[in-house]
C-alpha atoms as a PDB file:
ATOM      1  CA  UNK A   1       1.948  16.212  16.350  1.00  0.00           C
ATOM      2  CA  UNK A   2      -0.801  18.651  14.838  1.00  0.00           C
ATOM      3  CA  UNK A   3      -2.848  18.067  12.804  1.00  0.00           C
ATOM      4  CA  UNK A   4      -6.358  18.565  10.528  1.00  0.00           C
ATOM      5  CA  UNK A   5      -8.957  16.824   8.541  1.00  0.00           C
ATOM      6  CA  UNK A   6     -10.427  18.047   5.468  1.00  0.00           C
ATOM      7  CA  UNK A   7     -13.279  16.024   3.083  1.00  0.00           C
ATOM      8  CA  UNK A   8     -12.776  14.932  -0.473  1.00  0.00           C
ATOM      9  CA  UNK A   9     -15.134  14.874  -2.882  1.00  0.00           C
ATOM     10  CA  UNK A  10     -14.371  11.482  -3.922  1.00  0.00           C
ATOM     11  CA  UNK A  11     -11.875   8.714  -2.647  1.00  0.00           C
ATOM     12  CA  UNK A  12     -10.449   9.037  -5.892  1.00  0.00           C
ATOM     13  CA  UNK A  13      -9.782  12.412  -5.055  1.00  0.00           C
ATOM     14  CA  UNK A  14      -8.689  11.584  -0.857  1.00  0.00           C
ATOM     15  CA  UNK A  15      -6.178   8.863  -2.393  1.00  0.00           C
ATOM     16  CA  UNK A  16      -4.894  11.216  -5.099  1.00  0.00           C
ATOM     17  CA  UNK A  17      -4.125  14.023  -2.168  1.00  0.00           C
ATOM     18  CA  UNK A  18      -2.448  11.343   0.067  1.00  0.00           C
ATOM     19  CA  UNK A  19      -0.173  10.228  -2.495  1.00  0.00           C
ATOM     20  CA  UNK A  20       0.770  14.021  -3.224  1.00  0.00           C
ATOM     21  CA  UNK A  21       1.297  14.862   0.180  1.00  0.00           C
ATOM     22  CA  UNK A  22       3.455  11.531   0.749  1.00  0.00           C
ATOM     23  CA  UNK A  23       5.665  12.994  -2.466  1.00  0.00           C
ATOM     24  CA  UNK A  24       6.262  15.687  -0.510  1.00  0.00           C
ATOM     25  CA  UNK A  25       7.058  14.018   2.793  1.00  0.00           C
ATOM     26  CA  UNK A  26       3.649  14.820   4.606  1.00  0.00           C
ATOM     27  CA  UNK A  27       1.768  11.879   6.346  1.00  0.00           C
ATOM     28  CA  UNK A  28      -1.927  11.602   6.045  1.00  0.00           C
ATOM     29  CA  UNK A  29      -4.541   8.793   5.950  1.00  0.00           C
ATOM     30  CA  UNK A  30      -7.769   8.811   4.075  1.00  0.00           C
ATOM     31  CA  UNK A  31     -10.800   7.912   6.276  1.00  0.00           C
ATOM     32  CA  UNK A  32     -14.378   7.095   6.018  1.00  0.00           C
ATOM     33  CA  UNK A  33     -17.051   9.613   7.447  1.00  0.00           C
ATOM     34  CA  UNK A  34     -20.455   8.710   7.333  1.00  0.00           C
ATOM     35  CA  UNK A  35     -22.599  11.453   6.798  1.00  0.00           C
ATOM     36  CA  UNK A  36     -26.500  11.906   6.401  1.00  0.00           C
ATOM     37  CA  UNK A  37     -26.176  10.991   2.318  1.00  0.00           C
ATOM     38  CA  UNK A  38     -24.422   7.849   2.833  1.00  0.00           C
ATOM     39  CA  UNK A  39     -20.687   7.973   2.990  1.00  0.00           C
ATOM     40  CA  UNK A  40     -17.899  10.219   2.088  1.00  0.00           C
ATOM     41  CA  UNK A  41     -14.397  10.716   2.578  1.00  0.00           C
ATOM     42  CA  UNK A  42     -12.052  12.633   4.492  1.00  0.00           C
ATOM     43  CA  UNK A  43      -8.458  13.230   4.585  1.00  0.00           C
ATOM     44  CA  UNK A  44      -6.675  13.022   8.118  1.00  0.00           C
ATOM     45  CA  UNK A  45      -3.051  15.209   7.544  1.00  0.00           C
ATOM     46  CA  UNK A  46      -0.345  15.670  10.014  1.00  0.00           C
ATOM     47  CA  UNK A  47       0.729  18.968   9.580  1.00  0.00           C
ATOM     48  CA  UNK A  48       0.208  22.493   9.797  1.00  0.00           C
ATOM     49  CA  UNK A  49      -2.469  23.931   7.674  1.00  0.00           C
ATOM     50  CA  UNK A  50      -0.814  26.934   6.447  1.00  0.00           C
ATOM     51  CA  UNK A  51       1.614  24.827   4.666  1.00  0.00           C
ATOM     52  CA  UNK A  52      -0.639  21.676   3.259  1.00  0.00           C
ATOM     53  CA  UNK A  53      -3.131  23.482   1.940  1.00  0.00           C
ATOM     54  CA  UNK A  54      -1.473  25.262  -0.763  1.00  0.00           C
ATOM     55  CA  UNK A  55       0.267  22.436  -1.860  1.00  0.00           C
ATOM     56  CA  UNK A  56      -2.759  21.012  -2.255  1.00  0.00           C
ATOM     57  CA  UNK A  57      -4.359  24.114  -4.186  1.00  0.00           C
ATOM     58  CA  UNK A  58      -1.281  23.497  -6.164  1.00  0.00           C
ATOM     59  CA  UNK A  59      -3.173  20.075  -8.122  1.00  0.00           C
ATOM     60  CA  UNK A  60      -7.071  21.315  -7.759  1.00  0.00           C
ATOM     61  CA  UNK A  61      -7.892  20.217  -4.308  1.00  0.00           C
ATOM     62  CA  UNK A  62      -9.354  22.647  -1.668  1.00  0.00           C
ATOM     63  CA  UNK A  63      -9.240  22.436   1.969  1.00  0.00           C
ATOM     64  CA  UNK A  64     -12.774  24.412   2.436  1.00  0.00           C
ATOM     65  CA  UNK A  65     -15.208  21.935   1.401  1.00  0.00           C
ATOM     66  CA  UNK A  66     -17.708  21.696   3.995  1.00  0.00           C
ATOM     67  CA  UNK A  67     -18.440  18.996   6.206  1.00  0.00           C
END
């Protein structure tokens, strides 16, 4: 199964994506990722890109923030 990780800004923000993709029938799990400012959050989704991330545009969350 394919699939892509993205980072949140918050987990807030991780949590809220999850729980719109699992509306929608997508599977993903939030993760921590430690980074060099302590640590953040990612988003772990199992599916193709070109479908998740407009969905995701769709409610304010982008898959281009940098890692």
């Amino acid at each position: 199964m394919n699939f892509f990780v993205i980072n949140a800004k918050s987990m807030t923000q991780a949590e809220k994506a999850r729980l719109y993709l699992a509306r929608s029938g997508i599977k993903s799990v939030v993760m921590r990722t430690p980074g060099r400012s302590g640590c953040t959050f990612s988003l772990k989704i199992f599916g193709e890109k070109g479908t998740v991330c407009p969905l995701l545009s769709r409610v304010g969350i982008s898959c281009d923030i940098p890692r």
